[in-house]
N, C-alpha and C. Protein backbone atom coordinates (compact mmCIF):
# COMPACT_ATOMS: atom_id res chain seq x y z
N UNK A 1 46.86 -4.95 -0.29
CA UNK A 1 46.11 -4.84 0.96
C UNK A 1 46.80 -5.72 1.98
N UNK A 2 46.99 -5.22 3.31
CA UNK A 2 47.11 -6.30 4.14
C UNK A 2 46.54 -7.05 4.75
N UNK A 3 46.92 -8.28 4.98
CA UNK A 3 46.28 -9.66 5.36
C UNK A 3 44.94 -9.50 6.36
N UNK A 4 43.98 -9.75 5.81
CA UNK A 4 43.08 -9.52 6.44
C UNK A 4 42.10 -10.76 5.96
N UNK A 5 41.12 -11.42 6.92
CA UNK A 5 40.51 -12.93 6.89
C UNK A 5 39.17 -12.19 6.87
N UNK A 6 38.51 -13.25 6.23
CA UNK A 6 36.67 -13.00 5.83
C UNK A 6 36.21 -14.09 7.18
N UNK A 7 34.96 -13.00 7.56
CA UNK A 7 34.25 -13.96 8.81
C UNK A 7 33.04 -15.03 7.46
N UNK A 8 32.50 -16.14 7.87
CA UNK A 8 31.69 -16.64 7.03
C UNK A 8 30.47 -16.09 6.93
N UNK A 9 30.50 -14.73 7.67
CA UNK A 9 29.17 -13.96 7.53
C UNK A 9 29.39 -12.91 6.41
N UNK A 10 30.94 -12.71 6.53
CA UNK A 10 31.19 -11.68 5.75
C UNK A 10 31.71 -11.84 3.83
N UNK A 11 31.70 -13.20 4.07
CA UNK A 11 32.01 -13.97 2.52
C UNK A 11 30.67 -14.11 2.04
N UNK A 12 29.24 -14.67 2.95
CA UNK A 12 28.11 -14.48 2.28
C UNK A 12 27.35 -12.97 1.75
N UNK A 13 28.07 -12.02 2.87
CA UNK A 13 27.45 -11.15 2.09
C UNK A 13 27.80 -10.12 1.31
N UNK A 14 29.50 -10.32 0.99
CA UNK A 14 30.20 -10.35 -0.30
C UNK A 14 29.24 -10.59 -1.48
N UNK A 15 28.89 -12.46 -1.44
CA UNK A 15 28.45 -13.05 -2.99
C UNK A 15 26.84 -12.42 -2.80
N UNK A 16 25.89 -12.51 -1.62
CA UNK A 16 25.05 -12.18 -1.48
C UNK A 16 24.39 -10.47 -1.92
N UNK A 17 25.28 -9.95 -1.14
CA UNK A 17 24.88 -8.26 -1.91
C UNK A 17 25.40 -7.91 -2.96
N UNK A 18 26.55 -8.40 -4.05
CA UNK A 18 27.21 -8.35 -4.75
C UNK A 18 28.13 -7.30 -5.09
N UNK A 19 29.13 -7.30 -3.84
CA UNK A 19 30.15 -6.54 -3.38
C UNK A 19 31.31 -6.97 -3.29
N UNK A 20 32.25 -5.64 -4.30
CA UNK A 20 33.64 -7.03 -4.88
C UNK A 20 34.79 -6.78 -4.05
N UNK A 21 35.97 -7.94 -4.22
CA UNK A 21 36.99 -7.62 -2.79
C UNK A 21 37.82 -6.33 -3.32
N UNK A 22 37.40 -5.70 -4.49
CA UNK A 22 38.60 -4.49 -5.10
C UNK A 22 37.49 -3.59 -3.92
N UNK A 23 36.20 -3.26 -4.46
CA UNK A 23 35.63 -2.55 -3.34
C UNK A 23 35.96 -2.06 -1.58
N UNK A 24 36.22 -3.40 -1.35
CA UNK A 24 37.00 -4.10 0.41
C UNK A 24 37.93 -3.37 0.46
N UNK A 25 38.72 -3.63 -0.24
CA UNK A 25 40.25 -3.41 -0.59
C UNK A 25 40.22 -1.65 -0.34
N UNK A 26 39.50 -0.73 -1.64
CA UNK A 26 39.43 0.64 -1.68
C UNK A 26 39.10 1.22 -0.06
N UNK A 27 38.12 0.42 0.63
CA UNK A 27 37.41 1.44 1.37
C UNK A 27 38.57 1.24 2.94
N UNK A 28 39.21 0.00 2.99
CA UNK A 28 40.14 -0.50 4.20
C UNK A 28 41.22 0.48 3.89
N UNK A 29 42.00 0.42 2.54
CA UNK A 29 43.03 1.08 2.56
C UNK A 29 42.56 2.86 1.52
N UNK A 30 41.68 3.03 1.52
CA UNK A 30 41.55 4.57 1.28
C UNK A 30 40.16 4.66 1.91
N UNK A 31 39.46 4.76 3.06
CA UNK A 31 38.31 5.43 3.48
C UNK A 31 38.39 6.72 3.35
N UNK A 32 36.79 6.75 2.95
CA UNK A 32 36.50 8.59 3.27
C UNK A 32 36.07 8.94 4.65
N UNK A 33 36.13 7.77 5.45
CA UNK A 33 35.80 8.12 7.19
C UNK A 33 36.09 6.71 7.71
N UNK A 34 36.57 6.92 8.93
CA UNK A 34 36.76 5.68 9.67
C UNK A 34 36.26 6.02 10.97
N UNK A 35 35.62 4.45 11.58
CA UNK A 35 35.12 4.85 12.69
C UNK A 35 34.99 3.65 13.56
N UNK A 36 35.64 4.12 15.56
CA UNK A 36 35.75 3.13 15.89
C UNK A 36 34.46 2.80 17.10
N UNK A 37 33.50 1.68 16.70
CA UNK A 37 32.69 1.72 17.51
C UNK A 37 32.92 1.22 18.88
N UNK A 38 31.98 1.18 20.16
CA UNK A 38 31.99 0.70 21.24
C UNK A 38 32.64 -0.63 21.25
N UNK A 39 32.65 -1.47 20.65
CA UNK A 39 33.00 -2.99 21.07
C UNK A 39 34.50 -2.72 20.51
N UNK A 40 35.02 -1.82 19.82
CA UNK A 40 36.35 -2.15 19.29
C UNK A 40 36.77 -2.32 17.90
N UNK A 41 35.65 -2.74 17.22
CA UNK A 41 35.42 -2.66 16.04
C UNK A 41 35.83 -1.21 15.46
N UNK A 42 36.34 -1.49 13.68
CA UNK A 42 36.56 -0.55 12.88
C UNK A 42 35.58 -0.59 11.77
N UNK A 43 34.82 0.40 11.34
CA UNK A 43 34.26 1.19 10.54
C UNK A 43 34.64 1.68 9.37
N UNK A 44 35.31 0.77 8.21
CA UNK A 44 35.36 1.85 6.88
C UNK A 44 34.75 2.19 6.31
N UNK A 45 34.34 3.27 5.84
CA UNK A 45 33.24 3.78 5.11
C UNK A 45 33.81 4.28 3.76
N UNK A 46 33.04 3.89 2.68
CA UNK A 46 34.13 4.93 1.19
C UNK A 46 32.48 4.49 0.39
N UNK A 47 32.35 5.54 -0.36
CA UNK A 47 32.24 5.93 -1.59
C UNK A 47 32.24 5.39 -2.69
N UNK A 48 31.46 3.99 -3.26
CA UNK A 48 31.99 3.68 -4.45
C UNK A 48 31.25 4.06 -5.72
N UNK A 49 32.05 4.40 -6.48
CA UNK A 49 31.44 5.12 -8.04
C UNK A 49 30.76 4.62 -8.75
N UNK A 50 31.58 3.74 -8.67
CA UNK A 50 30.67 2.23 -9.57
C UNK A 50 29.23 1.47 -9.00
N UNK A 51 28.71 2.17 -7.74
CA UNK A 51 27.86 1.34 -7.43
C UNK A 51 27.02 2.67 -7.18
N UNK A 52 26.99 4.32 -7.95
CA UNK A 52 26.14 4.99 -7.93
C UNK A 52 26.50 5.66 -6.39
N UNK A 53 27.56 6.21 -6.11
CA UNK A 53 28.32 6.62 -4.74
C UNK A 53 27.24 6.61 -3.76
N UNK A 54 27.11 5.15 -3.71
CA UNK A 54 26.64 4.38 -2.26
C UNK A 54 27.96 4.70 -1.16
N UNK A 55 27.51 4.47 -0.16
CA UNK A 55 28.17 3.93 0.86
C UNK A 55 28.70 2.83 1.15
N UNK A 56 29.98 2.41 1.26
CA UNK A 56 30.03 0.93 1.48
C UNK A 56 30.61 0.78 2.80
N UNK A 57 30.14 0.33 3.66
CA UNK A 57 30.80 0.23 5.26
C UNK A 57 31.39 -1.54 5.56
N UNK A 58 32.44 -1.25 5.43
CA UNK A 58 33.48 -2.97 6.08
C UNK A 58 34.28 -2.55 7.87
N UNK A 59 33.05 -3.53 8.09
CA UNK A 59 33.32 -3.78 9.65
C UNK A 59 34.37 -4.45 9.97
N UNK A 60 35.27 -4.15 10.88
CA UNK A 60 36.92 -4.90 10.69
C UNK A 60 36.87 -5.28 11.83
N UNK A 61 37.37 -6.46 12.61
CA UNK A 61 38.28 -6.32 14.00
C UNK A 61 39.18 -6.41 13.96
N UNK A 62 40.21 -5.26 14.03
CA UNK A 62 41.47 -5.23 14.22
C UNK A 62 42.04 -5.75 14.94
N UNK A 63 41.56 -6.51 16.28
CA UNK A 63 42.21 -6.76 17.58
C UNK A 63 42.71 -8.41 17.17
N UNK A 64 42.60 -8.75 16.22
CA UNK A 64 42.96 -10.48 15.78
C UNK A 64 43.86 -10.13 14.83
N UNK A 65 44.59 -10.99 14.54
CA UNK A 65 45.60 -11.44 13.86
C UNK A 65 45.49 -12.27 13.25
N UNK A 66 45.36 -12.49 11.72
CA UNK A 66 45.20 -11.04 11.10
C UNK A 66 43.71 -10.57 11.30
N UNK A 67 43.16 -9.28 10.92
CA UNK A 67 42.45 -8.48 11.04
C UNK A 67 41.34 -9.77 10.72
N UNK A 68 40.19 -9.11 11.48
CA UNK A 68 38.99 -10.16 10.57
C UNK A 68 37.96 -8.99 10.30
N UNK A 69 37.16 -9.11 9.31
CA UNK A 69 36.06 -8.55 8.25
C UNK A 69 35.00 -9.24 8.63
N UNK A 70 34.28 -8.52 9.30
CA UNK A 70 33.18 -9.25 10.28
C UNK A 70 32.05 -9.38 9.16
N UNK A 71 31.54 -8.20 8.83
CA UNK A 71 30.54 -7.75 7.91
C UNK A 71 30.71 -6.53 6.96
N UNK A 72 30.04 -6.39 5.95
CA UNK A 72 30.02 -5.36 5.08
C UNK A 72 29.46 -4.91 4.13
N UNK A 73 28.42 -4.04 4.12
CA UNK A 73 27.09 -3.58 3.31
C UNK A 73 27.20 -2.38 3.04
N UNK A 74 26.69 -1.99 2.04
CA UNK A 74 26.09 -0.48 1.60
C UNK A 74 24.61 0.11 2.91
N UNK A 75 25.40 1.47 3.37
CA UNK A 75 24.80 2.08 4.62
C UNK A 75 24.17 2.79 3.51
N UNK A 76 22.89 3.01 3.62
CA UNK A 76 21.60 3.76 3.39
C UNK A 76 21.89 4.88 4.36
N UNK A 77 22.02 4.74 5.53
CA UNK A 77 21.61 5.86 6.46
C UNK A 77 23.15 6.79 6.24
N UNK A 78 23.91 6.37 6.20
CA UNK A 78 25.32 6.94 6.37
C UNK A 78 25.63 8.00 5.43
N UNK A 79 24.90 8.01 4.43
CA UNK A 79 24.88 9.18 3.33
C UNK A 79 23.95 10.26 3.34
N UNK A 80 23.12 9.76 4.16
CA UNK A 80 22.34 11.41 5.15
C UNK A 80 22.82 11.97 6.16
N UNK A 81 23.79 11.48 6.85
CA UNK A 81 24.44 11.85 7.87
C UNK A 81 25.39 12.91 7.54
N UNK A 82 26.20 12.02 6.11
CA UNK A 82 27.71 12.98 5.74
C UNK A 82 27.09 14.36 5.83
């Protein structure tokens, strides 16, 4: 994966929701949708198997160097949408 930094919001809710960095890793470098919201922010969204093909969405800002991982949770809503 490339270099990409955890915000301290986004390391708590790593250990907090119990979401692993292979997870991070899958959905940054293989999403099943990406999406770029209003502020600039990136949107990965993927699929994980292992967690009962939830949704897992990792909020990125690309615009820093290196990338920062703002936040990142399993979307409830995002799997009624697909």
């Amino acid at each position: 994966m490339e270099a990409v930094e955890f915000s301290g919001h986004a390391r708590d809710m790593l250990q907090e929701r119990n979401i692993t960095l292979q997870w991070v890793q899958q959905a940054i470098e293989s999403p099943d949708r990406t999406e770029v919201a209003a502020d600039g922010n990136t949107h990965y969204i993927r699929a994980i198997s292992e967690h009962g093909e939830r949704f897992l969405r990792v909020v990125v800002n690309t615009r820093t160097t290196p990338k920062r991982v703002v936040t990142v949770f399993f979307d409830r809503r995002w799997g009624r949408k697909a």
